[in-house]
Protein backbone atom coordinates (compact mmCIF):
# COMPACT_ATOMS: atom_id res chain seq x y z
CA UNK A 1 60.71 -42.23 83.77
CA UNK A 2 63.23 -41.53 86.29
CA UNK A 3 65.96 -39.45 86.78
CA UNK A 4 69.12 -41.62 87.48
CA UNK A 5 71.05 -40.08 84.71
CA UNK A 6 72.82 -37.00 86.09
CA UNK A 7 76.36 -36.00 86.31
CA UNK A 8 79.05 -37.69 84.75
CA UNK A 9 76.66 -40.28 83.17
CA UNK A 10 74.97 -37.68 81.33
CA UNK A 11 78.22 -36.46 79.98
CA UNK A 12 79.10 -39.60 78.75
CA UNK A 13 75.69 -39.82 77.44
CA UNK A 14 76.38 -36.68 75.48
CA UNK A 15 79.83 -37.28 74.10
CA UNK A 16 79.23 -41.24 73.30
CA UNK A 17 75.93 -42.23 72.64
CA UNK A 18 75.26 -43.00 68.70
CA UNK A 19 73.25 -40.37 66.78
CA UNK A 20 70.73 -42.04 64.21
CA UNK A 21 71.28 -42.05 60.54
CA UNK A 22 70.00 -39.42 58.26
CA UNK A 23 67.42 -41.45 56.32
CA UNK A 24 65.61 -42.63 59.50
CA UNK A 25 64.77 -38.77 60.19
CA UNK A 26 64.07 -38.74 56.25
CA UNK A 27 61.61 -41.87 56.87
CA UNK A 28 60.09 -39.52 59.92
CA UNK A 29 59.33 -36.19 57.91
CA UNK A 30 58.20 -37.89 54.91
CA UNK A 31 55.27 -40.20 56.74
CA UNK A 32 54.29 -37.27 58.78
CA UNK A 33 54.40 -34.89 56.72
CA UNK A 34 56.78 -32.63 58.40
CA UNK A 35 57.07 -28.81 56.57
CA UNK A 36 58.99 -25.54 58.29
CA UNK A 37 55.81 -24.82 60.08
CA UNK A 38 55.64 -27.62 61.53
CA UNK A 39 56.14 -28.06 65.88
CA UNK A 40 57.76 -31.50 67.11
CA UNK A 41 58.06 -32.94 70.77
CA UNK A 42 61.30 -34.98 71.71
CA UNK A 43 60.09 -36.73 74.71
CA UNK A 44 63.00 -38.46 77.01
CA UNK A 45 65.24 -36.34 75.13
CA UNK A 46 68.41 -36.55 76.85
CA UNK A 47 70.99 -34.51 75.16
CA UNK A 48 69.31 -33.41 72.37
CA UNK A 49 70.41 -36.34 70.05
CA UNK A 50 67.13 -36.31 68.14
CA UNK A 51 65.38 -32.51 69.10
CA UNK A 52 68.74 -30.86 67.15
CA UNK A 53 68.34 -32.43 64.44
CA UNK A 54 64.65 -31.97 64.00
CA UNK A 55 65.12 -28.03 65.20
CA UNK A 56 66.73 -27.86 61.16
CA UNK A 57 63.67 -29.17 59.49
CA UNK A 58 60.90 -28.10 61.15
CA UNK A 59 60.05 -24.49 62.74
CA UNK A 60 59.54 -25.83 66.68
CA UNK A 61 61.21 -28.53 69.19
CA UNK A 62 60.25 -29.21 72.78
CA UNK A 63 62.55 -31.51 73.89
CA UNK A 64 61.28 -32.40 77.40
CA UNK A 65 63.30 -34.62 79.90
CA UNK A 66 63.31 -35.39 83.89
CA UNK A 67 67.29 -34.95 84.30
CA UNK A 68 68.38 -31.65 84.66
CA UNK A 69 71.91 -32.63 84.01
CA UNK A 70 70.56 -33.86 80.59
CA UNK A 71 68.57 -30.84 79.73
CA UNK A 72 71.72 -28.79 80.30
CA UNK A 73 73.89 -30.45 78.20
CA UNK A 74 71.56 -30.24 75.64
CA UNK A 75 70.95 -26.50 76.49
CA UNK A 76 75.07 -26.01 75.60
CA UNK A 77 74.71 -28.28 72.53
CA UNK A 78 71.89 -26.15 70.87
CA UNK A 79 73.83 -22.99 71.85
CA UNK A 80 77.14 -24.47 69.97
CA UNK A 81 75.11 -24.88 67.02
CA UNK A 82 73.50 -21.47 66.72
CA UNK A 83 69.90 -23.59 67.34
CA UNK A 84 67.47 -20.48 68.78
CA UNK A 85 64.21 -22.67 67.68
CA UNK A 86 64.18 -25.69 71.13
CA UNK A 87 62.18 -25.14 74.07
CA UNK A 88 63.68 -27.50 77.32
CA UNK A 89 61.51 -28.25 79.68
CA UNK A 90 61.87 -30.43 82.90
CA UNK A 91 59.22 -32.97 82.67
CA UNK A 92 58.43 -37.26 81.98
CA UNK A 93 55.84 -38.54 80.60
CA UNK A 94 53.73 -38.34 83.24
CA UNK A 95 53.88 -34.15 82.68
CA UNK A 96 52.25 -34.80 79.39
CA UNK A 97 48.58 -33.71 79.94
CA UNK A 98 49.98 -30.50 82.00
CA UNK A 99 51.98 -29.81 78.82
CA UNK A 100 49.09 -30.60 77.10
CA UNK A 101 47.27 -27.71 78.86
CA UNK A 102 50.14 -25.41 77.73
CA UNK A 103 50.08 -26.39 74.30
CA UNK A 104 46.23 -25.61 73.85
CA UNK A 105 44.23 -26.25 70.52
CA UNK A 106 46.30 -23.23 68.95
CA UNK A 107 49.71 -25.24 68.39
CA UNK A 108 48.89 -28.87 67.77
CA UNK A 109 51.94 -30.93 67.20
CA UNK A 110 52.73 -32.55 63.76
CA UNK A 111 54.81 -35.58 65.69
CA UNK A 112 55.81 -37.15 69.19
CA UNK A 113 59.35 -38.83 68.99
CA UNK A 114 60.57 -41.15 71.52
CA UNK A 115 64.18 -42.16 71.23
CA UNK A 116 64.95 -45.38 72.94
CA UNK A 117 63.36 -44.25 75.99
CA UNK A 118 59.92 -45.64 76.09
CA UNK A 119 61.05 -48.51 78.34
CA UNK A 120 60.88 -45.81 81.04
CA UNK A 121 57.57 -45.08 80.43
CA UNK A 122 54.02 -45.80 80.80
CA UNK A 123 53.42 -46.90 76.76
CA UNK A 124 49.22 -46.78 77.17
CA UNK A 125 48.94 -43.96 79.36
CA UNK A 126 51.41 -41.89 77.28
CA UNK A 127 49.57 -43.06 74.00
CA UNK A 128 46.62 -41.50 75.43
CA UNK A 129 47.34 -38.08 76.77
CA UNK A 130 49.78 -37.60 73.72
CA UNK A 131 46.67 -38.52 70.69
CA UNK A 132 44.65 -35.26 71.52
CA UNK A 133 47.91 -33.08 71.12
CA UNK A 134 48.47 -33.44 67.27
CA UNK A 135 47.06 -31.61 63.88
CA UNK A 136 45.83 -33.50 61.14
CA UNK A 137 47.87 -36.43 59.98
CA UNK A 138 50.53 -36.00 63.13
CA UNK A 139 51.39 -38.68 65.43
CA UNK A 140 54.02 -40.89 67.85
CA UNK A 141 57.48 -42.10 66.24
CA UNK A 142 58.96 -44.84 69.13
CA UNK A 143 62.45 -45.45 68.07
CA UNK A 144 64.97 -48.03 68.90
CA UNK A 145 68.54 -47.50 67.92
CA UNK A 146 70.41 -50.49 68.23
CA UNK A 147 70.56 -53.21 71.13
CA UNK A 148 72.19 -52.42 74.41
CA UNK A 149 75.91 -52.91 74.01
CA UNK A 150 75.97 -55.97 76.26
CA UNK A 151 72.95 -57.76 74.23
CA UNK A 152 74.11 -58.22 70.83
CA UNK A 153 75.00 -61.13 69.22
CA UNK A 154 78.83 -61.41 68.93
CA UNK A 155 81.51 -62.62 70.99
CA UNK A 156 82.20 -59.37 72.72
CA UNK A 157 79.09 -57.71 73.76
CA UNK A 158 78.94 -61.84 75.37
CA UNK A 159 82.09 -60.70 77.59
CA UNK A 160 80.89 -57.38 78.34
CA UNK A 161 77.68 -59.08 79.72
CA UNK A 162 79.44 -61.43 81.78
CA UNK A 163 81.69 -59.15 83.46
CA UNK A 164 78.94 -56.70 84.15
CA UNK A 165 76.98 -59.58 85.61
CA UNK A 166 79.69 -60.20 87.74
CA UNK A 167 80.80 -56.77 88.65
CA UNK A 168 77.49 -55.78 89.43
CA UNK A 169 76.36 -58.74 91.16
CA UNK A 170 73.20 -58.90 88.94
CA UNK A 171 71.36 -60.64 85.68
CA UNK A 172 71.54 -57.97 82.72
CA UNK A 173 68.52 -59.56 80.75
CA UNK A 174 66.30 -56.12 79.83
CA UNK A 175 66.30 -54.95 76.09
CA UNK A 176 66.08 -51.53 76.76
CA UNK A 177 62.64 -51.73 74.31
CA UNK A 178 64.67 -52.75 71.45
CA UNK A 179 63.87 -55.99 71.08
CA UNK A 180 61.55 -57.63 68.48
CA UNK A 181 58.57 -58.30 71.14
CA UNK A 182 59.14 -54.69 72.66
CA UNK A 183 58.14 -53.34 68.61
CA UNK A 184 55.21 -55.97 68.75
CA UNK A 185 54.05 -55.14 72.02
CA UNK A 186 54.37 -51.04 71.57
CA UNK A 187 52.54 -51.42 68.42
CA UNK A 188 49.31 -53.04 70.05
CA UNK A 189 49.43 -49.90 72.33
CA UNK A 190 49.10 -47.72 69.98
CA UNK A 191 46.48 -49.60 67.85
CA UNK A 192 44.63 -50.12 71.32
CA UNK A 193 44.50 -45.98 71.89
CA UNK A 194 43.48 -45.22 68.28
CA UNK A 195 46.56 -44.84 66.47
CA UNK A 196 46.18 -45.65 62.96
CA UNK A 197 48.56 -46.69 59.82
CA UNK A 198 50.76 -48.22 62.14
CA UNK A 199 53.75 -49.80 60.78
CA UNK A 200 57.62 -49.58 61.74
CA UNK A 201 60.45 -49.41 59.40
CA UNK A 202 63.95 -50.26 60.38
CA UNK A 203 67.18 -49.42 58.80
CA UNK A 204 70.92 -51.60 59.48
CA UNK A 205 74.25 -50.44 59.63
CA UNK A 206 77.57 -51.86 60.38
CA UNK A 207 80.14 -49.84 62.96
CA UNK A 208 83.56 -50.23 64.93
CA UNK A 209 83.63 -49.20 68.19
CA UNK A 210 87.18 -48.51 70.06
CA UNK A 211 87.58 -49.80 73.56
CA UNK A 212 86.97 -45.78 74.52
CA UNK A 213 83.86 -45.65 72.96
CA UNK A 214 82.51 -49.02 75.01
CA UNK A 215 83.60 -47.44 78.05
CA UNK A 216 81.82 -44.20 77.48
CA UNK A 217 78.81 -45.94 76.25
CA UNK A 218 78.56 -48.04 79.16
CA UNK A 219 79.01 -45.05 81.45
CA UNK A 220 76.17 -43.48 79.49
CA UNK A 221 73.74 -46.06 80.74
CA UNK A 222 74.78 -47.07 84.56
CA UNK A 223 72.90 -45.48 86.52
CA UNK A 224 74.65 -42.34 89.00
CA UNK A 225 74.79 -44.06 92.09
CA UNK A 226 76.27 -47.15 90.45
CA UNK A 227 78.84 -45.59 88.36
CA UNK A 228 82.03 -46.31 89.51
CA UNK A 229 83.91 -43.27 91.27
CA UNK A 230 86.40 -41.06 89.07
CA UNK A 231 89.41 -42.80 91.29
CA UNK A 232 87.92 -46.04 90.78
CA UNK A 233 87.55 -45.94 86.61
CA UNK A 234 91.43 -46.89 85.82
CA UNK A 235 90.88 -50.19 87.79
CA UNK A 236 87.22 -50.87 86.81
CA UNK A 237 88.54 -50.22 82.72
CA UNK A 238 91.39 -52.58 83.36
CA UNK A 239 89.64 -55.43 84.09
CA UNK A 240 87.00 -54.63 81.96
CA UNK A 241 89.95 -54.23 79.05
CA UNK A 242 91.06 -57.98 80.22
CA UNK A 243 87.64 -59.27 79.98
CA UNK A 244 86.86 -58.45 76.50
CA UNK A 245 88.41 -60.34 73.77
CA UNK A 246 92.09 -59.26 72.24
CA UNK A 247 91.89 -56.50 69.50
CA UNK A 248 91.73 -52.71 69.15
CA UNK A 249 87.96 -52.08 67.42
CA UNK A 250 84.79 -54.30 68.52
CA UNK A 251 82.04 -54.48 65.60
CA UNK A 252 78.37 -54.33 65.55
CA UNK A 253 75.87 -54.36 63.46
CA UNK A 254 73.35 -51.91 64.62
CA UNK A 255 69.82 -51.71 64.00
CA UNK A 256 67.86 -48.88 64.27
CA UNK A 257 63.55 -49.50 64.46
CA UNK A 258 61.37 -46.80 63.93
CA UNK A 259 57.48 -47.05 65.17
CA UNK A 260 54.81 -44.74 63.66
CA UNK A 261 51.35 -44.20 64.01
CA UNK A 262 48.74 -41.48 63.10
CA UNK A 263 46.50 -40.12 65.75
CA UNK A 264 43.68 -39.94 63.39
């Protein structure tokens, strides 16, 4: 993983990335199992979108990210919401067998979540060091939530990708691991480490996004040093504004893929 997502991205990050729908977290506790004794790792967590809402179900979350700036904001989130029961702790995936160490045989996990931040990682070595780390019937939840803003399929998100292209002086082609062959190829990981019962579920969902929320969603995901300055926003949002088709909300359908297997 790396840690390119400090600052003002990872307040954007906080304040406009999407959350994921109730019954995918439903779909999560019910094929592992998950009771209020239960310990869960949020791995990449960023702000906490995922660990919070697991700390109410379940009697333990590590969330575990490289960017301070992340783990901070998360820190303040947990506090707002009176959450005493998450543990953040500076650390990628390749901290995993350290952690690992920590853990010991005493508190086995019941699940691993990744939340649209496996493309960062090393899928088979993670795979690996995480399998020894759960109880009985535990295992690795890889989730997508929705395609990049600039890779859907509608006549905006084409725009969006064309001006970034230009802007940035670069091809935006990557998926983010949210693509159909991403799923495929994630899922031969884990069958290759010994993951069993995998299978992935996904769940749809319409949504209207104003032309503040593209902004701050597109902030959320440029890295630091190529986020444009505070002085040089109002300019960069103008054109952006005049780039993107007329109209006051931008739709999407967005689809959010969840990943399971069991460790054994």
């Amino acid at each position: 993983m790396t840690a390119g997502f400090s600052g003002d991205v990872a307040e954007h990050y906080a304040r406009f990335r999407r959350g994921y729908p109730e019954r995918v977290l439903d779909t999560l506790q019910e094929y592992f199992s998950l009771t209020p004794a239960d310990s869960v790792l949020d791995l990449g967590c960023g702000t906490g979108q995922l660990a919070l809402r697991f700390a109410r179900r379940v009697r333990s979350v590590l969330g575990m990210d490289p960017e301070p700036d992340m783990l901070r904001l998360a820190r303040e989130r947990a506090g707002e919401q009176g959450l005493a029961n998450v543990t953040w702790v500076l650390g990628a995936d390749t901290d995993v067998p350290a952690l690992g160490a920590l853990l010991g045989q005493a508190s086995p996990l019941a699940m691993a979540v990744v939340g649209q931040a496996l493309h960062w990682m090393r899928p088979d070595a993670l795979f690996r060091d995480l399998r020894p780390l759960f109880r009985t019937g535990g295992g690795i939840a890889v989730l997508a939530n929705g395609a990049p803003l600039w890779q859907q399929d509608s006549v905006w998100s084409g725009a969006l990708r064309g001006f970034l292209e230009e802007y940035f002086d670069t091809e935006l082609t990557s998926s983010c691991g949210t693509a159909e062959q991403d799923l495929i190829r994630y899922a031969e990981a884990l069958g290759e480490t010994g993951f069993s019962d995998v299978r992935s579920t996904a769940h749809s969902y319409t949504d209207e996004l104003t032309f503040e929320q593209v902004v701050g969603g597109l902030y959320s995901a440029v890295p630091a040093e190529l986020l444009p300055t505070a002085e040089r926003r109002p300019a960069f949002e103008h054109r952006l504004r005049k780039a993107l088709p007329p109209g006051e909300l931008f739709p999407e359908q967005v689809r959010v893929s969840a990943l399971v297997g069991r460790a054994g």
